[in-house]
C-alpha atoms as a PDB file:
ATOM      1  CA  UNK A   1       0.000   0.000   0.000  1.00  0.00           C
ATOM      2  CA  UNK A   2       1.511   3.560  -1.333  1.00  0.00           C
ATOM      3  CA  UNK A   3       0.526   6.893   0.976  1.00  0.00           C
ATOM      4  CA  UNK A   4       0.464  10.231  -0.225  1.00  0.00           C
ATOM      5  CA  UNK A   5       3.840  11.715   1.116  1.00  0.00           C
ATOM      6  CA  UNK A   6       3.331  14.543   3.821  1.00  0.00           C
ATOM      7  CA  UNK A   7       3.946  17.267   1.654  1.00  0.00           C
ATOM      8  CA  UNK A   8       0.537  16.409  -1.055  1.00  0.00           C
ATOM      9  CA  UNK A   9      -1.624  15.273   1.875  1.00  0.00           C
ATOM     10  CA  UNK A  10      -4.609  17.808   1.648  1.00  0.00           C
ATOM     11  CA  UNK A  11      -5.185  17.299   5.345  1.00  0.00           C
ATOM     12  CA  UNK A  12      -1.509  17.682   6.791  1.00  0.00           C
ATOM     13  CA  UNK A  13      -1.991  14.362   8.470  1.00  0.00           C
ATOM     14  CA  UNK A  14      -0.587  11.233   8.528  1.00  0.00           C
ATOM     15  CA  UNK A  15      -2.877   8.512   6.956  1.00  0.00           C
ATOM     16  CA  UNK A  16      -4.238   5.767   9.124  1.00  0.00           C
ATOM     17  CA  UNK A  17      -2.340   2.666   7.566  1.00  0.00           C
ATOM     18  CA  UNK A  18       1.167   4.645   7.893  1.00  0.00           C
ATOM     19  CA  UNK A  19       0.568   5.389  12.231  1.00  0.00           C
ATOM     20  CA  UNK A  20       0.330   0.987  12.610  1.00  0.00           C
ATOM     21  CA  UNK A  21       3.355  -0.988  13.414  1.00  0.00           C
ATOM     22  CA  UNK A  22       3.991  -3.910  11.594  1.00  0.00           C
ATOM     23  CA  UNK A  23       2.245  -6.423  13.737  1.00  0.00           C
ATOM     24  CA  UNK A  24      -0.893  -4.179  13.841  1.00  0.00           C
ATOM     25  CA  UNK A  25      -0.530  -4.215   9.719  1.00  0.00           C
ATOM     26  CA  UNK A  26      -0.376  -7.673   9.390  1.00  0.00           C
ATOM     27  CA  UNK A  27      -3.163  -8.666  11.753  1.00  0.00           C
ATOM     28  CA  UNK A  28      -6.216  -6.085   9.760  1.00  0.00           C
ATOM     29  CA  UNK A  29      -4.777  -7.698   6.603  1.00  0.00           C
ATOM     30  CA  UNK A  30      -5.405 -11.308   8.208  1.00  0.00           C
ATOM     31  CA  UNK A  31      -8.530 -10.586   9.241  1.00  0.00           C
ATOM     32  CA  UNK A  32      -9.629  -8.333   6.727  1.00  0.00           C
ATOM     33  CA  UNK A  33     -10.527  -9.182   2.828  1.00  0.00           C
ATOM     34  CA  UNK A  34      -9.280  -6.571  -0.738  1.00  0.00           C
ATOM     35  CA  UNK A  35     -12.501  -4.850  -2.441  1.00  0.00           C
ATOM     36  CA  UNK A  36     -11.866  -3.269  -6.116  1.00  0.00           C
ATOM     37  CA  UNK A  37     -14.545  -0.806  -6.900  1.00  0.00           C
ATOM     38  CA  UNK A  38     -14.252   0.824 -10.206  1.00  0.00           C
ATOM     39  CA  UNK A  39     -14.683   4.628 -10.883  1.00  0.00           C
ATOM     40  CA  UNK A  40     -17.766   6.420  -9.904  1.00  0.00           C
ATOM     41  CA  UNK A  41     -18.741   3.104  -8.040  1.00  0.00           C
ATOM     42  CA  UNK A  42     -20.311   3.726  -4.353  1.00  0.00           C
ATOM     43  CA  UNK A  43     -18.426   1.959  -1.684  1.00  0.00           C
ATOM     44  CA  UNK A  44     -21.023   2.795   1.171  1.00  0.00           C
ATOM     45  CA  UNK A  45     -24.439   4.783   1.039  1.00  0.00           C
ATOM     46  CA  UNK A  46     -25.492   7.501   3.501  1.00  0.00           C
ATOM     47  CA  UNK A  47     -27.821   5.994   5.715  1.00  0.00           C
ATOM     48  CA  UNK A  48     -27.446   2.102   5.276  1.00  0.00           C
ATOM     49  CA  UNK A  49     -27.047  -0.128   8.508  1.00  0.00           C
ATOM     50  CA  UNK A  50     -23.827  -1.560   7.985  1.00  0.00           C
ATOM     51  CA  UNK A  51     -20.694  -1.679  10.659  1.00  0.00           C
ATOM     52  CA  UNK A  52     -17.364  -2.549   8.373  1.00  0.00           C
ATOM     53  CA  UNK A  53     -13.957  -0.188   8.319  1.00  0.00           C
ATOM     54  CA  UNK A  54     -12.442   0.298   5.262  1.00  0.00           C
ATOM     55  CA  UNK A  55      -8.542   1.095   4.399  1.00  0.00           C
ATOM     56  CA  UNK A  56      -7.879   2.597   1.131  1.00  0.00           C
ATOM     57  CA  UNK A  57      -5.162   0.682  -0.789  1.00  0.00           C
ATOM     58  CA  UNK A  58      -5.133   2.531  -3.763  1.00  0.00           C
ATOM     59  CA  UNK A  59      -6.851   5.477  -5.322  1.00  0.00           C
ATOM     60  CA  UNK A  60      -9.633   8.365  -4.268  1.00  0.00           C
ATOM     61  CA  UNK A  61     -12.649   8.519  -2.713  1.00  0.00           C
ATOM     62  CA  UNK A  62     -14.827  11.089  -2.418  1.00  0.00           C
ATOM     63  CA  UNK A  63     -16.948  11.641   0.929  1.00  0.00           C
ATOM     64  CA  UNK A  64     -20.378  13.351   0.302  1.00  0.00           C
ATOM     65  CA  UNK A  65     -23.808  13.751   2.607  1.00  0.00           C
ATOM     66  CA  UNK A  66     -27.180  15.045   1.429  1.00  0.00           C
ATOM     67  CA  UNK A  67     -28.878  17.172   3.521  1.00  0.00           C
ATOM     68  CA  UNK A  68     -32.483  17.523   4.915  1.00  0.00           C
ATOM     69  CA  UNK A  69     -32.957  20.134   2.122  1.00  0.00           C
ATOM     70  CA  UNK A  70     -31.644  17.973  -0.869  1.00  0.00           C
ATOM     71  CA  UNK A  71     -28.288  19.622  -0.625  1.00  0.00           C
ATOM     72  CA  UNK A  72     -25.254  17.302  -1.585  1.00  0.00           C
ATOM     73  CA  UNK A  73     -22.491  18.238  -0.107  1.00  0.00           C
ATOM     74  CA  UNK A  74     -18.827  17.209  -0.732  1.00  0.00           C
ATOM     75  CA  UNK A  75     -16.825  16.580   2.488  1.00  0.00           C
ATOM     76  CA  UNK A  76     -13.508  15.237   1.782  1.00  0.00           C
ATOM     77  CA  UNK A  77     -11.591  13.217  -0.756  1.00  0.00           C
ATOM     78  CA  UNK A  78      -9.836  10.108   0.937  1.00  0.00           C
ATOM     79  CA  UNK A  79      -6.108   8.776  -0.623  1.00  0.00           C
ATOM     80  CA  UNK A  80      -4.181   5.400   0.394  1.00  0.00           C
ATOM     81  CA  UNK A  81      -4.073   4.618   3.583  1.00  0.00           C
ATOM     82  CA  UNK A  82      -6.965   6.838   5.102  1.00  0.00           C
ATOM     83  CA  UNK A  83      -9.623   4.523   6.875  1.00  0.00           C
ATOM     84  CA  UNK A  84     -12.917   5.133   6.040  1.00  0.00           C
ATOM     85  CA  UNK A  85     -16.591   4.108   7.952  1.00  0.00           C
ATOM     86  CA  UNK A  86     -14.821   4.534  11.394  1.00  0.00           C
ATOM     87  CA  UNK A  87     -17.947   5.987  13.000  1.00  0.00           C
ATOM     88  CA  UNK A  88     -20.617   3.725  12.045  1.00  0.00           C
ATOM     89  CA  UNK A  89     -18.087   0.984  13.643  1.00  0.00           C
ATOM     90  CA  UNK A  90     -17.978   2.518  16.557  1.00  0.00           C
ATOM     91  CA  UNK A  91     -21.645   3.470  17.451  1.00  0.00           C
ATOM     92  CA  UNK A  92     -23.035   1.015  15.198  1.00  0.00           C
ATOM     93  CA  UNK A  93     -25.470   3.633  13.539  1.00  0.00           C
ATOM     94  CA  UNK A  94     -25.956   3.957  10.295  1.00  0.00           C
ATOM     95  CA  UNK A  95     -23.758   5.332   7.438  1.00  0.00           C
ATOM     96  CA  UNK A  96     -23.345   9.427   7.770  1.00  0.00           C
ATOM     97  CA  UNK A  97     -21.885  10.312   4.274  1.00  0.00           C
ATOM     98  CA  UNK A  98     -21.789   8.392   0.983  1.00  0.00           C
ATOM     99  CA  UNK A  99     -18.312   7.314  -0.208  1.00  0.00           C
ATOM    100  CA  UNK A 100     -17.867   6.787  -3.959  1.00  0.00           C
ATOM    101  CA  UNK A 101     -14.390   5.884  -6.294  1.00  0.00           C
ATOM    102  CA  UNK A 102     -13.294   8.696  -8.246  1.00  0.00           C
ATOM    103  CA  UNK A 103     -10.764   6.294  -9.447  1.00  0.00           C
ATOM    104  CA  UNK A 104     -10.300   2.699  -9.597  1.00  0.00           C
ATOM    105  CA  UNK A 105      -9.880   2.019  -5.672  1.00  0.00           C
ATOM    106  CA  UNK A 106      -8.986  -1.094  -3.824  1.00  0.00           C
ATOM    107  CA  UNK A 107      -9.764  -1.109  -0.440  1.00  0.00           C
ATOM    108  CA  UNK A 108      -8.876  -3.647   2.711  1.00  0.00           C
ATOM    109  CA  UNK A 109     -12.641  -4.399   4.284  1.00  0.00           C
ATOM    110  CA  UNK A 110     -12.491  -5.267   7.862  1.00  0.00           C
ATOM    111  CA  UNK A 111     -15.586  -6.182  10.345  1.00  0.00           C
ATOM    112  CA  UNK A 112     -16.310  -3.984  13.055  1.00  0.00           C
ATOM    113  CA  UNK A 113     -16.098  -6.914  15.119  1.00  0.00           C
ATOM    114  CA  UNK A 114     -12.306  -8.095  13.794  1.00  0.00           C
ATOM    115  CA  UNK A 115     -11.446  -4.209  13.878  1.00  0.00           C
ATOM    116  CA  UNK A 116     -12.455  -4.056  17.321  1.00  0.00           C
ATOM    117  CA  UNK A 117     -10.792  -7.378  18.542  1.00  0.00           C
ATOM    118  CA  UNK A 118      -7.740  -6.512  17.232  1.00  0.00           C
ATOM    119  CA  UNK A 119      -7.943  -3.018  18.483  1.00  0.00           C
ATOM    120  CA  UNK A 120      -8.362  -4.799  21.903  1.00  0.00           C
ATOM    121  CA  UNK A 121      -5.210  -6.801  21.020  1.00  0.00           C
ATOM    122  CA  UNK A 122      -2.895  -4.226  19.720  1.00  0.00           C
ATOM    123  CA  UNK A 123      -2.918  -0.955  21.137  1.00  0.00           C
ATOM    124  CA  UNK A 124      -1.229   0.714  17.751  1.00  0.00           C
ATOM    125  CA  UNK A 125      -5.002   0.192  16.102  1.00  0.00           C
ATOM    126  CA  UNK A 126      -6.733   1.331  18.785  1.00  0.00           C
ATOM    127  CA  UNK A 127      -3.757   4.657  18.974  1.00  0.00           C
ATOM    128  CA  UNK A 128      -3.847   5.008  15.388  1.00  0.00           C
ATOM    129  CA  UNK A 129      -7.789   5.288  15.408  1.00  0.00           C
ATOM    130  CA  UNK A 130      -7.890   7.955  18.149  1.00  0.00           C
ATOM    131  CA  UNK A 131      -5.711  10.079  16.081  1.00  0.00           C
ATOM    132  CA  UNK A 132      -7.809   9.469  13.027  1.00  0.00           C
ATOM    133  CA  UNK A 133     -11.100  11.353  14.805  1.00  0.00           C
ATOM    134  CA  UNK A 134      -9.139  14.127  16.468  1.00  0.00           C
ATOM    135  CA  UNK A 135      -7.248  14.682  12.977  1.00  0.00           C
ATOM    136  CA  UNK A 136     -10.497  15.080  10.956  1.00  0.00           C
ATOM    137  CA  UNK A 137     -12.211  17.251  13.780  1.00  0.00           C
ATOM    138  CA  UNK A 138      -9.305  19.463  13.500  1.00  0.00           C
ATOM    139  CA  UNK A 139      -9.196  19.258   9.941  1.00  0.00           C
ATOM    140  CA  UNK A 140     -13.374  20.210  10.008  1.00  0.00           C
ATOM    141  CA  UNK A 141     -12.731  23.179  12.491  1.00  0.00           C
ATOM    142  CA  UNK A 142      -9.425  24.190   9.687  1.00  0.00           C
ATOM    143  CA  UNK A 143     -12.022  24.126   7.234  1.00  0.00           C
ATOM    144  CA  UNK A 144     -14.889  26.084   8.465  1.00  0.00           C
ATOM    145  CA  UNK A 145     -12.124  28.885   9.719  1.00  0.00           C
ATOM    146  CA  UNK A 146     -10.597  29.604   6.791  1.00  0.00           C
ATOM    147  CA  UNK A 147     -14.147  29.841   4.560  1.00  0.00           C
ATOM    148  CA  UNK A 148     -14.814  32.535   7.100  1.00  0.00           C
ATOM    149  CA  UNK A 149     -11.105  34.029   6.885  1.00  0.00           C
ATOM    150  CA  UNK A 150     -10.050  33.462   3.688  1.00  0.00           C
ATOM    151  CA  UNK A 151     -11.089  34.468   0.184  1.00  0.00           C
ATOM    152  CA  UNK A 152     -12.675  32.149  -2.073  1.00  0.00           C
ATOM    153  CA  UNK A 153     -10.078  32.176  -4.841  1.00  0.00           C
ATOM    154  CA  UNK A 154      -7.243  31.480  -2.079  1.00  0.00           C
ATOM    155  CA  UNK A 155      -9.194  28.507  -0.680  1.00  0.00           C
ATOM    156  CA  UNK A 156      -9.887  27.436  -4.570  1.00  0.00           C
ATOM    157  CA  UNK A 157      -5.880  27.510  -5.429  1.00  0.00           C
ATOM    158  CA  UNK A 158      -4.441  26.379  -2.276  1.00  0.00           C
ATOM    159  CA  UNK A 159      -7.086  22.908  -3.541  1.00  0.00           C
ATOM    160  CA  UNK A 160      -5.793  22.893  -6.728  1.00  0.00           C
ATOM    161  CA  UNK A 161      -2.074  23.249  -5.882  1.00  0.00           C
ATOM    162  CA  UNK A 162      -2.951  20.431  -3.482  1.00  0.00           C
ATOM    163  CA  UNK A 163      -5.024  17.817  -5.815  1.00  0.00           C
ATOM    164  CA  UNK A 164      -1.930  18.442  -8.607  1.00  0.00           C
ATOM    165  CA  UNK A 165       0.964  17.504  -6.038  1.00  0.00           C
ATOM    166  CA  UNK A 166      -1.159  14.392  -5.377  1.00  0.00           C
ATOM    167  CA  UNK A 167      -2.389  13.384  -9.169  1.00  0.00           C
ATOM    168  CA  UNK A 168      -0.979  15.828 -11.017  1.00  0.00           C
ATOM    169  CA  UNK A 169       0.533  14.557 -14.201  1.00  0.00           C
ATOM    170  CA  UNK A 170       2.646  16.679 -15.990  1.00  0.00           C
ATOM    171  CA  UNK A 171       1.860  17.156 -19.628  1.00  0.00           C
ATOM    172  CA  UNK A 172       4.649  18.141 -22.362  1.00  0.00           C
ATOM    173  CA  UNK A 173       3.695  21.594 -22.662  1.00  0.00           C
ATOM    174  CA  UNK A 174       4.630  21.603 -18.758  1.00  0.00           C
ATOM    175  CA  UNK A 175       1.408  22.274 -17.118  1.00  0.00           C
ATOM    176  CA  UNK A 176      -0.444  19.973 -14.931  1.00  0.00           C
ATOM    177  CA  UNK A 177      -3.318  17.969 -15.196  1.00  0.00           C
ATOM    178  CA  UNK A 178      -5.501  17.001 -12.335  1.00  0.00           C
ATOM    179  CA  UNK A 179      -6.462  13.193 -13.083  1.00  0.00           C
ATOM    180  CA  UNK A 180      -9.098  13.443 -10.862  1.00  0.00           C
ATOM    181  CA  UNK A 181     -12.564  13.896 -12.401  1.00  0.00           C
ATOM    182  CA  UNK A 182     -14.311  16.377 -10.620  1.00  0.00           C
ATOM    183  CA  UNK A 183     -17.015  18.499 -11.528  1.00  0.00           C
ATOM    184  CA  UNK A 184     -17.040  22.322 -10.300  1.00  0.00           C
ATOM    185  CA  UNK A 185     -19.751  21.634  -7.898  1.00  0.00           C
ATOM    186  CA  UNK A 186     -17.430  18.943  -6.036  1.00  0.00           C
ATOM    187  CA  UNK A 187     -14.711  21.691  -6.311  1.00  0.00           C
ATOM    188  CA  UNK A 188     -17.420  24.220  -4.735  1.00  0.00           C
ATOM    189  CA  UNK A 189     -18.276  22.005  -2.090  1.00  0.00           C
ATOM    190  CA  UNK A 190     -14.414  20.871  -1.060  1.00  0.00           C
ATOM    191  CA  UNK A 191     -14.136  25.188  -0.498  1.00  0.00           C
ATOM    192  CA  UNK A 192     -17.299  25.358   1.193  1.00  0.00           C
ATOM    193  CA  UNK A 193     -18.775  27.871  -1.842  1.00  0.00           C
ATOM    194  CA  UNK A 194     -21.159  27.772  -4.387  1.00  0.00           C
ATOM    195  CA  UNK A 195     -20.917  26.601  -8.193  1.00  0.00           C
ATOM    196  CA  UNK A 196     -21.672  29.864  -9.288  1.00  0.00           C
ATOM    197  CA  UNK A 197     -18.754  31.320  -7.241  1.00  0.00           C
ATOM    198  CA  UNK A 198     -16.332  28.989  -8.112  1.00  0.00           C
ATOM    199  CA  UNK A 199     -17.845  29.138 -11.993  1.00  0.00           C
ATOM    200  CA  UNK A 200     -16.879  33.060 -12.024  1.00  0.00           C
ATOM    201  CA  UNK A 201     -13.470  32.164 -10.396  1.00  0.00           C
ATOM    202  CA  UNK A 202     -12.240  29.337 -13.097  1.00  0.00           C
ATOM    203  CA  UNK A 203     -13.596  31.775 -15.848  1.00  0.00           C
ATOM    204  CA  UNK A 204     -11.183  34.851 -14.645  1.00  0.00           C
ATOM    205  CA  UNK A 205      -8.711  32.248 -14.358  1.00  0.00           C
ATOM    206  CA  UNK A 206      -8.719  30.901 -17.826  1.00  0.00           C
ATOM    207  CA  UNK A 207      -8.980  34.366 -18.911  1.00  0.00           C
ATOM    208  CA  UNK A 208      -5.482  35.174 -17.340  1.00  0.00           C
ATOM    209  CA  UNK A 209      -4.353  31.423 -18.810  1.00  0.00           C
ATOM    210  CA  UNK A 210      -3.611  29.860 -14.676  1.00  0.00           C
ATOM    211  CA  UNK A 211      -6.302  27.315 -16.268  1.00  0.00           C
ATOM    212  CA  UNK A 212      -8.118  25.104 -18.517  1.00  0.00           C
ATOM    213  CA  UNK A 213     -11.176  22.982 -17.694  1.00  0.00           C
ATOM    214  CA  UNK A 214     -13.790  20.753 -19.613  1.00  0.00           C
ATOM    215  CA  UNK A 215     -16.184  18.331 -18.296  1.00  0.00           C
ATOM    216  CA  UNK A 216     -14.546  17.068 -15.095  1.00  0.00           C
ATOM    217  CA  UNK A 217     -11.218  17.703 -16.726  1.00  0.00           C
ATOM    218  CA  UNK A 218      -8.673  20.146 -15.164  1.00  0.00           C
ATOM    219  CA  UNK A 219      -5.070  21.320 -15.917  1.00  0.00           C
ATOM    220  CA  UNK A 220      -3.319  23.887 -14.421  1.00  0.00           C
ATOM    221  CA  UNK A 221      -1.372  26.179 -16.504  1.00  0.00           C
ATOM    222  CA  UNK A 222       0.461  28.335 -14.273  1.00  0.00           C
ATOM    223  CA  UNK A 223       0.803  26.850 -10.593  1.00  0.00           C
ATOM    224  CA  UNK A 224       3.120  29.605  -9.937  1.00  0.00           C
ATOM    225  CA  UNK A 225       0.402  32.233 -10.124  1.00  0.00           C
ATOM    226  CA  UNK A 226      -1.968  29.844  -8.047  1.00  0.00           C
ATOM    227  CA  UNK A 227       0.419  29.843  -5.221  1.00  0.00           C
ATOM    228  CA  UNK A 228       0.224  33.640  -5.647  1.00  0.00           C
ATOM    229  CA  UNK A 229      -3.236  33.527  -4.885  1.00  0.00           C
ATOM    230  CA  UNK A 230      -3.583  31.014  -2.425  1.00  0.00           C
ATOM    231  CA  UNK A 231      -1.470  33.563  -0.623  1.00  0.00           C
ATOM    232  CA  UNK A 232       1.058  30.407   0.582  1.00  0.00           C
ATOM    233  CA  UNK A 233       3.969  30.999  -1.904  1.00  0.00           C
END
């Protein structure tokens, strides 16, 4: 299993698979099963009663939760190594957000019950969880500060600069392209706007050449003048 390395993370944090010693590895793999999903496929649904952990092996997932009002709403995007369904196996409830491949994704499947027994066995799972929750709380308290702090075109670029130094591919005119595909509304929800504000944003941007987009296609042109805006040279 390949992590993101500190530097691309989006969060800042390690990943879940990379704070386990080698015992605790070798015992979730054991008693845990591989799941391939292809792209777009959903790997849980908000709202259905099931208690397995998952481990991401290889690709991205996105995290998203509708809301009372019909309001989908993208949360995160997972990489290798992040665990995923934590909270339903804890409190056994059902599923709060809807996890779906943007790429192929493999994933390790574990039972809550074989999680939690070898949590019991091996403190490192049970450590390793812990700093999981207080990570993303942190990370969701990050997030709501700076969409009340910071502009939306510096909370757009500092994303993009981030999504490119994880699957960026460099093209041979030397700009980057984001092999991710997501649409401008997932872009609007990962910076806590709306479509039509991040809509205006990409069209000033191609304007001044930092961009090009299509249908959930995005390269960036000039990453220097991103990190110019994200206002984190």
């Amino acid at each position: 299993m390949t992590t993101p390395s500190s530097h691309t993370r989006r969060t800042g944090t390690a990943p879940f698979w990379s704070l386990l010693d080698e015992s605790a590895r070798t015992e979730l793999s054991r008693v845990g099963r591989i799941g391939t999903f292809a792209a777009r496929a959903q790997l849980l649904r908000q709202n259905e009663i099931s208690d397995h952990l998952l481990v991401v092996r290889s690709g991205c997932v996105k995290v998203s939760a509708l809301s009372a009002d019909g309001y989908l709403a993208v949360l995160a995007l997972r990489d290798p190594g992040d665990l995923l369904g934590e909270q339903a196996g804890l409190d056994g409830g059902p599923r709060s957000a809807t996890l779906t491949a943007l790429t192929r994704v493999e994933v390790l499947v574990v039972s809550a019950r074989a999680f939690n027994a070898a949590a019991d066995a091996l403190p490192a799972i049970t450590g390793a969880r812990q700093q999981v929750l207080s990570s993303r709380l942190r990370e969701a308290d990050r997030h709501r500060a700076a969409a009340g702090s910071e502009a939306v075109q510096a909370r757009l670029a500092q994303l993009l600069l981030d999504l490119a130094g994880t699957y960026g591919r460099r093209t041979d005119s030397g700009s980057v392209q984001v092999a991710l595909p997501l649409s401008q509304d997932d872009l609007a929800g990962l910076v806590l706007s709306s479509r039509r504000t991040v809509s205006r944003v990409f069209e000033q941007w191609r304007a001044a050449g930092w961009v090009s987009t299509g249908r959930n296609r995005l390269v960036i042109d000039d990453p220097d003048a991103l990190k110019r805006q994200s206002g984190h040279p």
